[in-house]
N, C-alpha and C. Protein backbone atom coordinates (compact mmCIF):
# COMPACT_ATOMS: atom_id res chain seq x y z
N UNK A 1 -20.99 -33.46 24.94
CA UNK A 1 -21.34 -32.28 24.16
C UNK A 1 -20.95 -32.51 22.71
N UNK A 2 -21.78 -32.20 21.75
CA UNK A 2 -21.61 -32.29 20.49
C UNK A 2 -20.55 -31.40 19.62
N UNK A 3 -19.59 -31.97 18.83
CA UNK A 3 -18.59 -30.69 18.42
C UNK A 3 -19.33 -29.82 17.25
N UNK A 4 -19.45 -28.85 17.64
CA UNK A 4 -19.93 -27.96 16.77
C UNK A 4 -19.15 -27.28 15.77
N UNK A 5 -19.65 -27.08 14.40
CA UNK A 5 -18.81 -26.01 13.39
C UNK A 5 -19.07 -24.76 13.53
N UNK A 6 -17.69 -23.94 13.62
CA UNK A 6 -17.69 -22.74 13.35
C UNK A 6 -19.07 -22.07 12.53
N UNK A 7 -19.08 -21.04 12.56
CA UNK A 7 -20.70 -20.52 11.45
C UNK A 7 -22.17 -21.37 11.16
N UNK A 8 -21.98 -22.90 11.81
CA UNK A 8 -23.36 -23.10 11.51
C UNK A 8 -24.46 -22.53 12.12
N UNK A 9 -25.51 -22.96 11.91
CA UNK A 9 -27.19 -22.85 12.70
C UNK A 9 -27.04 -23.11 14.04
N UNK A 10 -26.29 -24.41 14.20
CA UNK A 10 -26.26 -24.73 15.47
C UNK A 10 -25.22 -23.38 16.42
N UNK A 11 -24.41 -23.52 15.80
CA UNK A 11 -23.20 -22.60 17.02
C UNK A 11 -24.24 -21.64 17.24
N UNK A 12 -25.01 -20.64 16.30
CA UNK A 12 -25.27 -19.81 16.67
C UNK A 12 -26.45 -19.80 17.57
N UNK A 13 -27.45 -20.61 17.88
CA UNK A 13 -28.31 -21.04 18.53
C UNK A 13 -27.97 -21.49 19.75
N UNK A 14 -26.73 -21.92 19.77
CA UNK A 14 -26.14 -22.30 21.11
C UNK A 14 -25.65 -21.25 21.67
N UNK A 15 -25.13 -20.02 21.02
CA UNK A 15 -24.25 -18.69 21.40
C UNK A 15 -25.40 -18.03 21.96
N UNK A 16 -26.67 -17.58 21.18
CA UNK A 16 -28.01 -17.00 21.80
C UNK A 16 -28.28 -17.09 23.08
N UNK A 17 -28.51 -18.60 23.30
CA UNK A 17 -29.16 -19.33 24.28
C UNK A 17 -28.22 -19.32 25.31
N UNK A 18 -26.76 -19.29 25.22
CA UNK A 18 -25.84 -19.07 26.27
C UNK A 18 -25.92 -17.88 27.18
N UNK A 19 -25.78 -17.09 25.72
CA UNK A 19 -25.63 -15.30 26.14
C UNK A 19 -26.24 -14.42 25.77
N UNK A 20 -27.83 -14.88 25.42
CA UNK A 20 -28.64 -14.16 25.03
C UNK A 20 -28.91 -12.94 24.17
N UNK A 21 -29.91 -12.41 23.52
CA UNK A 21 -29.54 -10.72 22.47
C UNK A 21 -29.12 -12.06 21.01
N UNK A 22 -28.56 -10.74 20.30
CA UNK A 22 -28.12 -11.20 19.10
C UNK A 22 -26.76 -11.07 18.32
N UNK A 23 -26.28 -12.02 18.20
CA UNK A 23 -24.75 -12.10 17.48
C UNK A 23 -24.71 -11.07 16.16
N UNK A 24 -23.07 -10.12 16.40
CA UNK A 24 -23.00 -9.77 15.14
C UNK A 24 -21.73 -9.82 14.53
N UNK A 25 -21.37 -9.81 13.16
CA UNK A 25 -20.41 -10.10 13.16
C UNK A 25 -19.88 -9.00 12.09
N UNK A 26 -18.71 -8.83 12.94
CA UNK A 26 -17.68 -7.95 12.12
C UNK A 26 -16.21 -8.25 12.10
N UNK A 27 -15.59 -7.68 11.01
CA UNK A 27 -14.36 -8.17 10.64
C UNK A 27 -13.05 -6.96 10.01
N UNK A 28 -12.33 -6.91 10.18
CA UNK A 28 -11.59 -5.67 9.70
C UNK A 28 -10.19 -6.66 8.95
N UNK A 29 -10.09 -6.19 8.03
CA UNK A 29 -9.11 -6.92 7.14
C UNK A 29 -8.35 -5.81 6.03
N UNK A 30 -7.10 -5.76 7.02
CA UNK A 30 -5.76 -5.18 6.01
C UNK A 30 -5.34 -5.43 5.40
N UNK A 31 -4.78 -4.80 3.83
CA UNK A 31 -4.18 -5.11 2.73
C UNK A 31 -3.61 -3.78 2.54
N UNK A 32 -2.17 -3.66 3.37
CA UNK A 32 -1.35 -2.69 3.18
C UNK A 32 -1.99 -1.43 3.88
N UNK A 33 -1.89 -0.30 3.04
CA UNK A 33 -2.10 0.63 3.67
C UNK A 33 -4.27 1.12 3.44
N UNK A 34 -4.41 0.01 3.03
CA UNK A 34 -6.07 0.03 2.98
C UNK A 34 -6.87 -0.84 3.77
N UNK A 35 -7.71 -0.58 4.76
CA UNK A 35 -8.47 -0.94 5.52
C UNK A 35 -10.08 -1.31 5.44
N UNK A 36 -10.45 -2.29 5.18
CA UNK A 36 -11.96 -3.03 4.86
C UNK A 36 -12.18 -3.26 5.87
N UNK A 37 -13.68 -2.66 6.59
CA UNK A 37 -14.59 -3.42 7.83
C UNK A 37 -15.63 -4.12 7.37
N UNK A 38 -16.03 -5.17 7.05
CA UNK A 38 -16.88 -6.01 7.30
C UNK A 38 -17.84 -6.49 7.88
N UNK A 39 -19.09 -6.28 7.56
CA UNK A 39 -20.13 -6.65 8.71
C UNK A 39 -21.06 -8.00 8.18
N UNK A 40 -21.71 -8.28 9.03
CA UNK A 40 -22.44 -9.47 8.03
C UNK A 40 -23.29 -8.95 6.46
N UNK A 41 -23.86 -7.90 6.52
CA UNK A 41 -24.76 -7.15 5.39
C UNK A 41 -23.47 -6.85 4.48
N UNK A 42 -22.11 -6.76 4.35
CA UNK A 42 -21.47 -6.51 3.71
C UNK A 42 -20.15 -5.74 3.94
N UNK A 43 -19.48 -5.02 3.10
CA UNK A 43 -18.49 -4.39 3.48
C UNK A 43 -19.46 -2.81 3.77
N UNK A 44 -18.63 -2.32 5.15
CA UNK A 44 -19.52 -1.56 5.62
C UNK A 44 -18.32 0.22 5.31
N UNK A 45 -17.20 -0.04 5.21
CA UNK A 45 -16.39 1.37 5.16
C UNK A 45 -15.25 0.76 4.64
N UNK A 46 -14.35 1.50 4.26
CA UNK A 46 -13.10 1.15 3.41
C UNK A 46 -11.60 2.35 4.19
N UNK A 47 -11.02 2.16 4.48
CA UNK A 47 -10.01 3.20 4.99
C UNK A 47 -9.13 3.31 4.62
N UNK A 48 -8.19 4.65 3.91
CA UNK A 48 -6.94 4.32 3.58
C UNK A 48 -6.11 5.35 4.47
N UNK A 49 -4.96 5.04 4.51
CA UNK A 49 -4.09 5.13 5.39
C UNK A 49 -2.32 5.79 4.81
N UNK A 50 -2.02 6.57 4.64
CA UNK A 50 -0.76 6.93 4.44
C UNK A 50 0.21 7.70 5.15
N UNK A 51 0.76 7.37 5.80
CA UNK A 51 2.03 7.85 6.59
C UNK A 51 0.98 8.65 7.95
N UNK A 52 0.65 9.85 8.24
CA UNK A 52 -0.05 10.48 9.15
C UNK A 52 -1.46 10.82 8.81
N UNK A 53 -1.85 10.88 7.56
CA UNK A 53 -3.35 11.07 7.26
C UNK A 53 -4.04 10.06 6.56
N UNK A 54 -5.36 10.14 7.20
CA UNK A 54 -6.28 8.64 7.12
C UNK A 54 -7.57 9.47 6.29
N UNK A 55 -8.13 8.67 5.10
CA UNK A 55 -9.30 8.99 4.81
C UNK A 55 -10.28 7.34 5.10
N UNK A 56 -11.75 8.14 5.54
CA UNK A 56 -12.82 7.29 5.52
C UNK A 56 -13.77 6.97 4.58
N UNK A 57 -13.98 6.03 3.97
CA UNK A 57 -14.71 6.00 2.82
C UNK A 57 -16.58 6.71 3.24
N UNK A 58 -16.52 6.01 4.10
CA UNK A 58 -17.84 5.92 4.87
C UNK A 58 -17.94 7.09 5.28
N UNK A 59 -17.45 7.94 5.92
CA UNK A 59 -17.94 9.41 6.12
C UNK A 59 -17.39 10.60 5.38
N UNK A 60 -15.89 10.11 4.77
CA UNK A 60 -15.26 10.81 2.96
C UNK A 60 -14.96 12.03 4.15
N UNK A 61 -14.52 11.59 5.30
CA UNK A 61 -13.64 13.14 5.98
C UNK A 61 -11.90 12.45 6.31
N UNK A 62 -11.16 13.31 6.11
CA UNK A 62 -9.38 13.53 6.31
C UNK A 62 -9.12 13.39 8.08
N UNK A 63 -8.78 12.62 8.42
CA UNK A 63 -7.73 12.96 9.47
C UNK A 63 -5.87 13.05 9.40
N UNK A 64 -6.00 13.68 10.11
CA UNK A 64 -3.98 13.84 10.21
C UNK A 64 -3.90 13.66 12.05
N UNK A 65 -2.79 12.53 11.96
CA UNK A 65 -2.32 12.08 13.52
C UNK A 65 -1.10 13.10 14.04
N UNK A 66 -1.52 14.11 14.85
CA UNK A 66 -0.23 15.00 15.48
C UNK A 66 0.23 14.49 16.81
N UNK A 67 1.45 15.08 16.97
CA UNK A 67 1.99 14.67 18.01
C UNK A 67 1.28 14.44 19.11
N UNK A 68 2.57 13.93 20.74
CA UNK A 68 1.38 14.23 21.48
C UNK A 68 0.26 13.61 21.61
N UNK A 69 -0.45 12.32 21.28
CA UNK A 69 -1.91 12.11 21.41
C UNK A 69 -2.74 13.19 20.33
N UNK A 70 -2.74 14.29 19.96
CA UNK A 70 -3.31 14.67 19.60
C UNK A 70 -4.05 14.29 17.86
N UNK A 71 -4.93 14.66 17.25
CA UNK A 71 -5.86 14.72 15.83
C UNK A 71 -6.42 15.69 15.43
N UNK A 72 -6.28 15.73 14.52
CA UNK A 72 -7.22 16.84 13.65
C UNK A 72 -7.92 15.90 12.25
N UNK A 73 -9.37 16.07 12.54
CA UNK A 73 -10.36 15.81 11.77
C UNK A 73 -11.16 16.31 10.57
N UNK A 74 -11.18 16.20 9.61
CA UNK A 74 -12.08 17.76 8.94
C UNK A 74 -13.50 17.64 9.13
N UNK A 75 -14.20 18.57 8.82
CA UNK A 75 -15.37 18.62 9.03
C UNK A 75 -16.50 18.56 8.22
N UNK A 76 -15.74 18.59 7.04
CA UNK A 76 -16.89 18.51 5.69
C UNK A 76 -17.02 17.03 4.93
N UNK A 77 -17.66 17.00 4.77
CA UNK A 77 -17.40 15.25 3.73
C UNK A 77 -17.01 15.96 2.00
């Protein structure tokens, strides 16, 4: 078997043909308390994060983490 590189033409033609459909790729990459998701088309949302409440760039709504399992979300962008 031929060693293949990470990201070329080939891997991915071989990944297809293994497991058929289509590869996608995403990536989430922290820098402190800010959160970048990554998709192949680009950076897809941005998140920041401080102590119990999280904002989403991508949908621009507040969460706060309460006890318990529980969340509260807002509802407006």
């Amino acid at each position: 078997m031929d060693v293949l590189v990470r990201g070329t033409s080939l891997e991915r033609e071989w990944a297809v043909a293994m497991f058929g459909g289509n590869i996608r790729y995403r990536k989430r990459l922290a820098l402190g308390p800010l959160k970048f998701n990554i998709t192949q088309k680009g950076l897809s949302s941005m998140s920041f994060k401080l102590g119990f409440w999280t904002w989403n760039s991508r949908t621009k709504k507040h969460s706060i983490n309460l006890p318990g399992g529980l969340s509260w979300i807002s509802n407006n962008k």
